[in-house]
C-alpha atoms as a PDB file:
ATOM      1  CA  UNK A   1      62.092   1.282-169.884  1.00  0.00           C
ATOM      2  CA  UNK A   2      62.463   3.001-166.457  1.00  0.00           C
ATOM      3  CA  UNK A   3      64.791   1.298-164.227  1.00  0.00           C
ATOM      4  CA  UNK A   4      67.366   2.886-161.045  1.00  0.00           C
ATOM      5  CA  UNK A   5      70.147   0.329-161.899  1.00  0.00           C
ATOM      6  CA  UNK A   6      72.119   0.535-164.933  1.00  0.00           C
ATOM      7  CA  UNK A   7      72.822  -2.677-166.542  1.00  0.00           C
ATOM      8  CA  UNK A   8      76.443  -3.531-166.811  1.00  0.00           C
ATOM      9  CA  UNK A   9      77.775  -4.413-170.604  1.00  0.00           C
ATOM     10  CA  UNK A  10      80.709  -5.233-172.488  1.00  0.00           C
ATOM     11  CA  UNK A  11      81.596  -5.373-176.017  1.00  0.00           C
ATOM     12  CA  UNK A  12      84.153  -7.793-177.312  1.00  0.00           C
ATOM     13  CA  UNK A  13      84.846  -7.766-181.226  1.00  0.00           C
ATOM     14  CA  UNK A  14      88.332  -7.926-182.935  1.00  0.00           C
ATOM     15  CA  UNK A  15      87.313  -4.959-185.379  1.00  0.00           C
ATOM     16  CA  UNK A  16      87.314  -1.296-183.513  1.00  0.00           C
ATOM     17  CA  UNK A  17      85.523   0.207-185.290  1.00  0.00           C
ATOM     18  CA  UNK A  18      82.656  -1.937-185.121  1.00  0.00           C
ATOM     19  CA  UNK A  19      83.128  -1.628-181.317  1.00  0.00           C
ATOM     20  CA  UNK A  20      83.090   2.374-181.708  1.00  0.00           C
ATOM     21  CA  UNK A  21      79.398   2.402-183.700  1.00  0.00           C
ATOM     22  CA  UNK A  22      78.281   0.123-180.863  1.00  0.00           C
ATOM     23  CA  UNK A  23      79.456   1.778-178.039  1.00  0.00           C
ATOM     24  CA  UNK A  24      78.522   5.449-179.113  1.00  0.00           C
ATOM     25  CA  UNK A  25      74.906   4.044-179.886  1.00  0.00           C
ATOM     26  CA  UNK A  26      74.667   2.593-176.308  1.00  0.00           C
ATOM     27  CA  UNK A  27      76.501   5.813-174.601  1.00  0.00           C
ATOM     28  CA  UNK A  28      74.376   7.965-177.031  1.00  0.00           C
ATOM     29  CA  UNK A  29      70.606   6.853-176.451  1.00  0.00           C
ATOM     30  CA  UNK A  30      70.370   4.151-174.148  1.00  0.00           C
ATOM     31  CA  UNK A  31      73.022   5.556-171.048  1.00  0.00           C
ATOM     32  CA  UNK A  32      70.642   5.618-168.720  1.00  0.00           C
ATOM     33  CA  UNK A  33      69.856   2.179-169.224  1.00  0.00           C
ATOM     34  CA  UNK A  34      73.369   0.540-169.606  1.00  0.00           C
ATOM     35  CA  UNK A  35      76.945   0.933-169.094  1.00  0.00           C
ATOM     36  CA  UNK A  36      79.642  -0.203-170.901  1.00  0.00           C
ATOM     37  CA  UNK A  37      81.993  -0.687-168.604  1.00  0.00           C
ATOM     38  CA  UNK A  38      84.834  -2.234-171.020  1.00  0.00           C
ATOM     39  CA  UNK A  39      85.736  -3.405-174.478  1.00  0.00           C
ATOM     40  CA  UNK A  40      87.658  -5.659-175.796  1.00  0.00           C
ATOM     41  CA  UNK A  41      89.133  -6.888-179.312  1.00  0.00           C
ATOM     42  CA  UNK A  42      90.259  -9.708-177.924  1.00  0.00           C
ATOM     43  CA  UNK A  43      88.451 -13.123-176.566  1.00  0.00           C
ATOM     44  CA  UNK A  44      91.260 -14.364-174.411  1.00  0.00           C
ATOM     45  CA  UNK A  45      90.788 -10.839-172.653  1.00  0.00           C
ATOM     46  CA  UNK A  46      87.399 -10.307-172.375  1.00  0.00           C
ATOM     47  CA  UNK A  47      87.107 -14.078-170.826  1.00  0.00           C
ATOM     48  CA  UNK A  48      89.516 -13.312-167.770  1.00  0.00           C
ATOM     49  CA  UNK A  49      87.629 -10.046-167.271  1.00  0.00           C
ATOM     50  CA  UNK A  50      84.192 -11.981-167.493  1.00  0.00           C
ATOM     51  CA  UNK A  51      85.464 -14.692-164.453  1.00  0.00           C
ATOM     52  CA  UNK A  52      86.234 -11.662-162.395  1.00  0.00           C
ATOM     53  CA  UNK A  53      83.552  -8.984-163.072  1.00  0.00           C
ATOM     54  CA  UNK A  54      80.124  -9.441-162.141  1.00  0.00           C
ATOM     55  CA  UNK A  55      78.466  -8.479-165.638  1.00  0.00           C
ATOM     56  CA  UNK A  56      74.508  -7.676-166.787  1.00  0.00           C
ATOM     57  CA  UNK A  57      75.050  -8.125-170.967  1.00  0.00           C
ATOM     58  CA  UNK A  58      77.614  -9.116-173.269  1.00  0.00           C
ATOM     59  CA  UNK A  59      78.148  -7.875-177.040  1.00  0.00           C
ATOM     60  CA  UNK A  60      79.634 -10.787-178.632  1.00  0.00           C
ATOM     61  CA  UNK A  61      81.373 -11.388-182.229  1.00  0.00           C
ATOM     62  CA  UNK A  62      82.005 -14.275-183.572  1.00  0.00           C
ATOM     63  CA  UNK A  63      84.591 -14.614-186.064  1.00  0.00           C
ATOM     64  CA  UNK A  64      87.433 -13.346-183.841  1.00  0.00           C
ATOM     65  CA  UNK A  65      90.809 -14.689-184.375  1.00  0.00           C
ATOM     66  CA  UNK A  66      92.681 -17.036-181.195  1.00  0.00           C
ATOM     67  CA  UNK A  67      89.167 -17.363-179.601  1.00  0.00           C
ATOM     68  CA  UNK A  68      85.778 -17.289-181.740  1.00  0.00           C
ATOM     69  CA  UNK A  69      82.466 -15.743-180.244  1.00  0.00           C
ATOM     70  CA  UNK A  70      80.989 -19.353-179.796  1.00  0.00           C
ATOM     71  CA  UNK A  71      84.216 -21.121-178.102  1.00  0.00           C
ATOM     72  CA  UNK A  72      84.424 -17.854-175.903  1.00  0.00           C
ATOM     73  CA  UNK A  73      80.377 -18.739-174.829  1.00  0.00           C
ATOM     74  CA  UNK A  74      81.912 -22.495-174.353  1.00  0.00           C
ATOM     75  CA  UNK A  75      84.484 -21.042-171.694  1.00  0.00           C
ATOM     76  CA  UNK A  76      82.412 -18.432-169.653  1.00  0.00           C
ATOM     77  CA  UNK A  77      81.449 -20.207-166.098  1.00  0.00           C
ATOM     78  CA  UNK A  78      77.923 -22.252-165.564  1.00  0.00           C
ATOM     79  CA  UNK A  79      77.130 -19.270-163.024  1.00  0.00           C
ATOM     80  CA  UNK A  80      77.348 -16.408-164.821  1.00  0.00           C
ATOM     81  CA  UNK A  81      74.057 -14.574-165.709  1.00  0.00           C
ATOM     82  CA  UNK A  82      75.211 -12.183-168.219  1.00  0.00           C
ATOM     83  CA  UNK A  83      73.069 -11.726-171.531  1.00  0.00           C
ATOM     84  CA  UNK A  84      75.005 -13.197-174.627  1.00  0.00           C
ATOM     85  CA  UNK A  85      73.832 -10.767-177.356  1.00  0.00           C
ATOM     86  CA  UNK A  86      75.418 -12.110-180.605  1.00  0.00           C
ATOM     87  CA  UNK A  87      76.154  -8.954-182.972  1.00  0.00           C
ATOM     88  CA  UNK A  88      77.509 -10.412-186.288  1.00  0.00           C
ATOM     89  CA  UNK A  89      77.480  -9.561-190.123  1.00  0.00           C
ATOM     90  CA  UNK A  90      76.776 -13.287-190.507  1.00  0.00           C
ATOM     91  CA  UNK A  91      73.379 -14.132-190.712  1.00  0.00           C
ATOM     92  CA  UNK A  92      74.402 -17.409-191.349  1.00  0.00           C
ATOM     93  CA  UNK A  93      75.342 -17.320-187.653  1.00  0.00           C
ATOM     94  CA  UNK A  94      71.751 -17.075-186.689  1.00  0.00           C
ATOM     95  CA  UNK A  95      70.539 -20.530-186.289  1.00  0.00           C
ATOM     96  CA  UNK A  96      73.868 -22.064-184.593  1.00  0.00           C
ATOM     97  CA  UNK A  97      73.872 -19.136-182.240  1.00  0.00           C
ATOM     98  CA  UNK A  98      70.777 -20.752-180.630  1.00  0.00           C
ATOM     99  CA  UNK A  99      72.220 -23.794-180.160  1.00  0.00           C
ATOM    100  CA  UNK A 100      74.369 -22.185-176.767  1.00  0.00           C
ATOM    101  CA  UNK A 101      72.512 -20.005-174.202  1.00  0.00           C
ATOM    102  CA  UNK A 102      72.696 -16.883-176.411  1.00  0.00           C
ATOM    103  CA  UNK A 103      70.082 -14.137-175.480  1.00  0.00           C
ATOM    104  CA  UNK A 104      69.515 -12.490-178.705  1.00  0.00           C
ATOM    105  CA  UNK A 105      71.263 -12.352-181.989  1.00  0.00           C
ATOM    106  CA  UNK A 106      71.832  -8.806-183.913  1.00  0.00           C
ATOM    107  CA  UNK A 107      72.779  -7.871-187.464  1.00  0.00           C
ATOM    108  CA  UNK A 108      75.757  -5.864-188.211  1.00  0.00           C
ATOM    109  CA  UNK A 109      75.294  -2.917-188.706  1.00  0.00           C
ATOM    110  CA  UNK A 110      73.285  -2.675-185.637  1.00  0.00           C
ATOM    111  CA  UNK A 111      71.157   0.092-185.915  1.00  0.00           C
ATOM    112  CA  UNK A 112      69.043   1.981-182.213  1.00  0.00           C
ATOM    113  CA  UNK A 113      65.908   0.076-183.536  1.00  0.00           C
ATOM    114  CA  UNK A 114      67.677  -3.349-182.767  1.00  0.00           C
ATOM    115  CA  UNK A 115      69.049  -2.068-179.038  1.00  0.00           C
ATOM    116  CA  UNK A 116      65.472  -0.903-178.571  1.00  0.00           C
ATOM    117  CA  UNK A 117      64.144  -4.124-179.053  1.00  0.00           C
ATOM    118  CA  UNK A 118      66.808  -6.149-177.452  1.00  0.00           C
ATOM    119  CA  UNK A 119      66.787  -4.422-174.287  1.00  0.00           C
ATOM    120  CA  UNK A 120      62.772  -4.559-174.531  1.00  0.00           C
ATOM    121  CA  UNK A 121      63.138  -8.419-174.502  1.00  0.00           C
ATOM    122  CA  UNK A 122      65.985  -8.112-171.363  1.00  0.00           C
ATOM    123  CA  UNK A 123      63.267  -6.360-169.662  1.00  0.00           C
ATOM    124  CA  UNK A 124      60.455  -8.168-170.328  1.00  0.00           C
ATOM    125  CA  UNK A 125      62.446 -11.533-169.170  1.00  0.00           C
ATOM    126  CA  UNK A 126      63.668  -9.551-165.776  1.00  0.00           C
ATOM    127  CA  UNK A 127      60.085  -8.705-164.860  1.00  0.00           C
ATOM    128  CA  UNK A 128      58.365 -11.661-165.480  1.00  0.00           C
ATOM    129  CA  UNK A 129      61.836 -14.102-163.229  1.00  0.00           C
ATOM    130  CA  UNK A 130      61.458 -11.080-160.644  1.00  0.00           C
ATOM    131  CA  UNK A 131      57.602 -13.229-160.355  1.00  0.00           C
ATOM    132  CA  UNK A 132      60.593 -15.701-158.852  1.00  0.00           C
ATOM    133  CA  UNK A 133      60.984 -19.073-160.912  1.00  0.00           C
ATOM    134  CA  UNK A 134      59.521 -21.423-158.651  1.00  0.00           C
ATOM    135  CA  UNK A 135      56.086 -20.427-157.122  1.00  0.00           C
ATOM    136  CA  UNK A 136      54.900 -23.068-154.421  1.00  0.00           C
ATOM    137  CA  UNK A 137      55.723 -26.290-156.761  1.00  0.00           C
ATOM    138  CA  UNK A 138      55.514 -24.420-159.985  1.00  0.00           C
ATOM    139  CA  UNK A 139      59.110 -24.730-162.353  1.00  0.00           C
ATOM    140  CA  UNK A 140      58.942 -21.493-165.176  1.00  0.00           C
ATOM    141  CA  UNK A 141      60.707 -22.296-167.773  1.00  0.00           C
ATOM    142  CA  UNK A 142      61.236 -19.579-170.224  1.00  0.00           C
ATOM    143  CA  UNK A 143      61.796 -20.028-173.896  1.00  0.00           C
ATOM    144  CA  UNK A 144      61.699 -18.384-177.228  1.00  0.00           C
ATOM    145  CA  UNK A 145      58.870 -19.224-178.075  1.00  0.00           C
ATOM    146  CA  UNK A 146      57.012 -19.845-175.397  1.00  0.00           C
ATOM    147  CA  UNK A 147      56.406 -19.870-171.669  1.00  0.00           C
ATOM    148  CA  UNK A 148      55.929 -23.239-169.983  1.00  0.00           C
ATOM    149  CA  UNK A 149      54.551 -23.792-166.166  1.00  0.00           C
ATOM    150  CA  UNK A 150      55.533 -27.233-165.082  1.00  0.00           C
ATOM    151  CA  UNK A 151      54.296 -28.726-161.714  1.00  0.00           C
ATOM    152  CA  UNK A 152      57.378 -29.785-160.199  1.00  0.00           C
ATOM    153  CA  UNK A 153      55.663 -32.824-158.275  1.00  0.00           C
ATOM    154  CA  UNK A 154      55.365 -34.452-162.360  1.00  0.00           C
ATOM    155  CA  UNK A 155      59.148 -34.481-163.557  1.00  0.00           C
ATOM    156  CA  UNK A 156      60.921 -37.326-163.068  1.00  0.00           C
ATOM    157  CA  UNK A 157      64.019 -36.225-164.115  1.00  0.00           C
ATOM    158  CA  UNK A 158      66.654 -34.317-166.166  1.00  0.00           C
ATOM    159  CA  UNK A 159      69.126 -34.656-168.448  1.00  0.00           C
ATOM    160  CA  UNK A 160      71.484 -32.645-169.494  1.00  0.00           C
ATOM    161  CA  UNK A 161      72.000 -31.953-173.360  1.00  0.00           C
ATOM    162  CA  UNK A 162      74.806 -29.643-174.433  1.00  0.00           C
ATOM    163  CA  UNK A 163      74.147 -26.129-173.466  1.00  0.00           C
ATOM    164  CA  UNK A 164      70.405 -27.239-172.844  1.00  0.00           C
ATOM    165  CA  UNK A 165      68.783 -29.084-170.471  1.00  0.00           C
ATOM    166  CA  UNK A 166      65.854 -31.824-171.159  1.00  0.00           C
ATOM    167  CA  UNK A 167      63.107 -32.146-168.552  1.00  0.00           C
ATOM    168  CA  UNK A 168      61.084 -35.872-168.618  1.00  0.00           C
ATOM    169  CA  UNK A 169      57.662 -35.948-167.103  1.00  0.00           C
ATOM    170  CA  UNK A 170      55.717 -38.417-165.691  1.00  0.00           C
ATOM    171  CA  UNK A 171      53.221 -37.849-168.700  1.00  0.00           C
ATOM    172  CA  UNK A 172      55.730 -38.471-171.087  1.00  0.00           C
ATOM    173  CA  UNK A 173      56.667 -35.220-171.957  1.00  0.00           C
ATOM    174  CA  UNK A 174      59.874 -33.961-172.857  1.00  0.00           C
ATOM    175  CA  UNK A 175      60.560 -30.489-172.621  1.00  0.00           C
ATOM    176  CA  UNK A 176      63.424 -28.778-174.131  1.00  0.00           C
ATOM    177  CA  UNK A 177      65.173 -25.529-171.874  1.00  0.00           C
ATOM    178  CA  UNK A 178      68.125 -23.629-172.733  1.00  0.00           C
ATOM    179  CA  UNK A 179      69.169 -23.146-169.431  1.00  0.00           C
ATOM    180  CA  UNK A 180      71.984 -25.453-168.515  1.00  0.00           C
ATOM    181  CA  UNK A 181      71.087 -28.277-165.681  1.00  0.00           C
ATOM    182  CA  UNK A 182      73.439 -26.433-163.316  1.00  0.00           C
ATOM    183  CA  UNK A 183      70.607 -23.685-163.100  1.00  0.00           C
ATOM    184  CA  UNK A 184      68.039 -26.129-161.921  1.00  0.00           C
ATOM    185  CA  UNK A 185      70.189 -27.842-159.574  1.00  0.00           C
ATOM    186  CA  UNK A 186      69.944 -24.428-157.881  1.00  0.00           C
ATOM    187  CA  UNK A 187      66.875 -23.144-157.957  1.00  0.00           C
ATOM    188  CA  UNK A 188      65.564 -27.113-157.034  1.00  0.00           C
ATOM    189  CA  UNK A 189      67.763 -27.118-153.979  1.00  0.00           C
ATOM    190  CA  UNK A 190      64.599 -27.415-151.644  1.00  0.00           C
ATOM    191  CA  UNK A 191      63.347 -30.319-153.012  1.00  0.00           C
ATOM    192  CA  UNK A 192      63.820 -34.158-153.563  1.00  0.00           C
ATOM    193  CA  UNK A 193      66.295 -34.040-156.340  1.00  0.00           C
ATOM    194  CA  UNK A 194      69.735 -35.301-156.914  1.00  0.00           C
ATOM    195  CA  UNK A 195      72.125 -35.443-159.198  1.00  0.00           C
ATOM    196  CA  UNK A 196      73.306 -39.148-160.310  1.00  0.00           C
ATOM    197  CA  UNK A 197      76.290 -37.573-161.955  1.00  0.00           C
ATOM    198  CA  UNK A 198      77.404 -34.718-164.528  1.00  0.00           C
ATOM    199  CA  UNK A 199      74.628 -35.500-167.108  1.00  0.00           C
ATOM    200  CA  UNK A 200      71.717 -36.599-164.661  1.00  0.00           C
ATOM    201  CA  UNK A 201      69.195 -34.860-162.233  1.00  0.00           C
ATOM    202  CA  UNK A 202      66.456 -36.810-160.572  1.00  0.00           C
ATOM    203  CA  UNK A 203      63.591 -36.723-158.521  1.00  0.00           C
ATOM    204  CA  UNK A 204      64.077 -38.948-155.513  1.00  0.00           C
ATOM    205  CA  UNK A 205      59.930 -39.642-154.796  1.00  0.00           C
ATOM    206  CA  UNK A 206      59.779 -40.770-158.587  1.00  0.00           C
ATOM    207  CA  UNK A 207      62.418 -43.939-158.037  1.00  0.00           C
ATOM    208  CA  UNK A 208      61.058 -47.367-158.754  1.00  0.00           C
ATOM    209  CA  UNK A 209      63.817 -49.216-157.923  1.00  0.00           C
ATOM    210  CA  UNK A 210      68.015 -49.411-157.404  1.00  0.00           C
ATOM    211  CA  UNK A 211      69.465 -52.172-159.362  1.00  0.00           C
ATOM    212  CA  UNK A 212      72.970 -52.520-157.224  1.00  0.00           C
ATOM    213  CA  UNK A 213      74.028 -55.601-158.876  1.00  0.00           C
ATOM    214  CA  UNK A 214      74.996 -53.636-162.561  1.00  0.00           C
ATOM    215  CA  UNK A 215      78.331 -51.839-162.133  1.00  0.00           C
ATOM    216  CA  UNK A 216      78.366 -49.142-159.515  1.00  0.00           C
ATOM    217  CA  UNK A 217      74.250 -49.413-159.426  1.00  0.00           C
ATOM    218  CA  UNK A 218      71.533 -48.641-161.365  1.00  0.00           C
ATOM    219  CA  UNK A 219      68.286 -46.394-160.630  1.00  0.00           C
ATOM    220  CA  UNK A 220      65.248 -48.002-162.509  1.00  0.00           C
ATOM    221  CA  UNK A 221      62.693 -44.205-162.630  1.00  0.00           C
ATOM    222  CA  UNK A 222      58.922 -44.691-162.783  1.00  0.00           C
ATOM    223  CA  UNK A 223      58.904 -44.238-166.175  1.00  0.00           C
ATOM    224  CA  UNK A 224      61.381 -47.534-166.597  1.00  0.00           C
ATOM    225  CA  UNK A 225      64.336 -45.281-167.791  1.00  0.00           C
ATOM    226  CA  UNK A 226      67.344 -46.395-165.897  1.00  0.00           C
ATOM    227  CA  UNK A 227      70.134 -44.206-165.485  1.00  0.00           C
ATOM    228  CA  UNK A 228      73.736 -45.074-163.907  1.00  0.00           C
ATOM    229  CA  UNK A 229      75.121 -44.470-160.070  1.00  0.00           C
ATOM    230  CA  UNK A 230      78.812 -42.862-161.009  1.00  0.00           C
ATOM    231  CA  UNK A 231      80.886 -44.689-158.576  1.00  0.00           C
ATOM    232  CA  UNK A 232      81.823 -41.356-156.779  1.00  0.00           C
ATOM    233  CA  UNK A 233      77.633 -40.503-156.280  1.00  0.00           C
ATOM    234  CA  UNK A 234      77.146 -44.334-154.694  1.00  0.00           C
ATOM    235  CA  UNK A 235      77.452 -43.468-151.173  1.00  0.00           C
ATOM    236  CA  UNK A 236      76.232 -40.171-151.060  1.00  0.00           C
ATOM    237  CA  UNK A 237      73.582 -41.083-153.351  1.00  0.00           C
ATOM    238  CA  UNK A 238      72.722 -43.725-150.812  1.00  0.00           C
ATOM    239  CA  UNK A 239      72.426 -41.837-147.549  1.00  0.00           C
ATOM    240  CA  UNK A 240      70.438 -39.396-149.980  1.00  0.00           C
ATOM    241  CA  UNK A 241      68.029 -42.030-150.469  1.00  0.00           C
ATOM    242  CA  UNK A 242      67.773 -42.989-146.476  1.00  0.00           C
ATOM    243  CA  UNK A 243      67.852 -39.702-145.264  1.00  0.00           C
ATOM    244  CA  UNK A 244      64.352 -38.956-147.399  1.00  0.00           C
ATOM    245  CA  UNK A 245      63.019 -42.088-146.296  1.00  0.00           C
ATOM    246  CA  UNK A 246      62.997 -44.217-149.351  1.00  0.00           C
ATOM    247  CA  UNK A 247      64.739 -46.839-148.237  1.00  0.00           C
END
């Protein structure tokens, strides 16, 4: 990998030594690739230093006492875009690991071979978002185990699921993204979309109809899911709708 800017890394697990092996493999072969620019044995720590340090990759434990690996993911903000690398003894860990937005996962004990490969994958996913996300009306989403291109004219909405997000299309496709819906709601920004309320995004030009006789309202999509107005959206949601010349 040949890159000018050193990606920024901590490591944050409650046993030393397993944060000494780590470190001196990263400082050892891969320095000119990363920094570790702080460590921590505790999660309380490490969280107040995330919120205030802009930070590339994070080495995460997860059975840590006061604050486990998974409820520290829980707590890190929407808009950090740090790496969660999930280094545990546990493989037992694996499968519930990919349940949050966790980058990789990486047996203990870690050996070069797994950083190799890890920060092969960190590359690979920088290069091909560096291609930008959205090209003309084309939404990327990037998974595991695959790479999906979705015209953004067809989705009619999406809801938010946990750490994931689920995207509904006019076909009547779902597809599954672990990015959170805060992510989209950014990199959408530019076009007809709005969000209902905490758990709903949708597409203004795919509206059918507004019930306003249920509750606070009621949006009816094309696809005849309806979806709720929070009563704090209802006005804003409403000059939304006028401004783009639904209504």
């Amino acid at each position: 990998m040949s890159t000018d800017y050193k990606k920024k890394c901590i490591i944050v697990d409650d046993d030393l030594q397993n944060i000494a092996i780590l470190e001196h493999i990263c400082n050892e072969f891969f320095s000119h690739e990363i920094e570790i620019i702080n460590t921590f044995s505790i999660a309380t720590e490490a969280l107040k230093f995330i919120n205030s340090e802009k930070i590339d990759i994070i080495f995460l434990d997860i059975e840590m006492p006061v604050l486990s690996g998974f409820e520290l993911i829980s707590a890190i903000p929407d808009q950090s875009k740090a790496k969660i690398i999930i280094v545990s003894a546990h493989e037992k860990y694996a499968l519930k690991a990919f349940r949050y937005p966790v980058f990789d996962f990486l047996k203990k004990p870690v050996s070069i071979a797994d950083i190799r490969e890890c920060l092969n994958k960190i590359e690979k996913q920088t290069s091909s978002n560096n291609h930008h996300e959205i090209s003309d009306n084309i939404l990327v989403v990037n998974r595991q185990d695959k790479t999906i291109f979705i015209d953004i004219t067809q989705i009619l909405r999406m809801e938010a699921a946990g750490s994931y997000t689920d995207i509904y299309l006019e076909d009547g496709t779902k597809i599954n993204s672990t990015k959170k819906m805060n992510y989209y709601e950014t990199i959408l920004s530019k076009h007809p979309f709005y969000k209902l309320h905490r758990s709903h995004f949708v597409n203004l030009n795919k509206i059918r109809e507004i019930i306003k006789n249920e509750g606070d309202g009621m949006v009816v999509m094309q696809d005849g899911s309806k979806i709720e107005i929070s009563r704090a959206k209802k006005d804003e949601f409403l000059r939304s709708i006028i401004k783009d010349k639904k209504l």
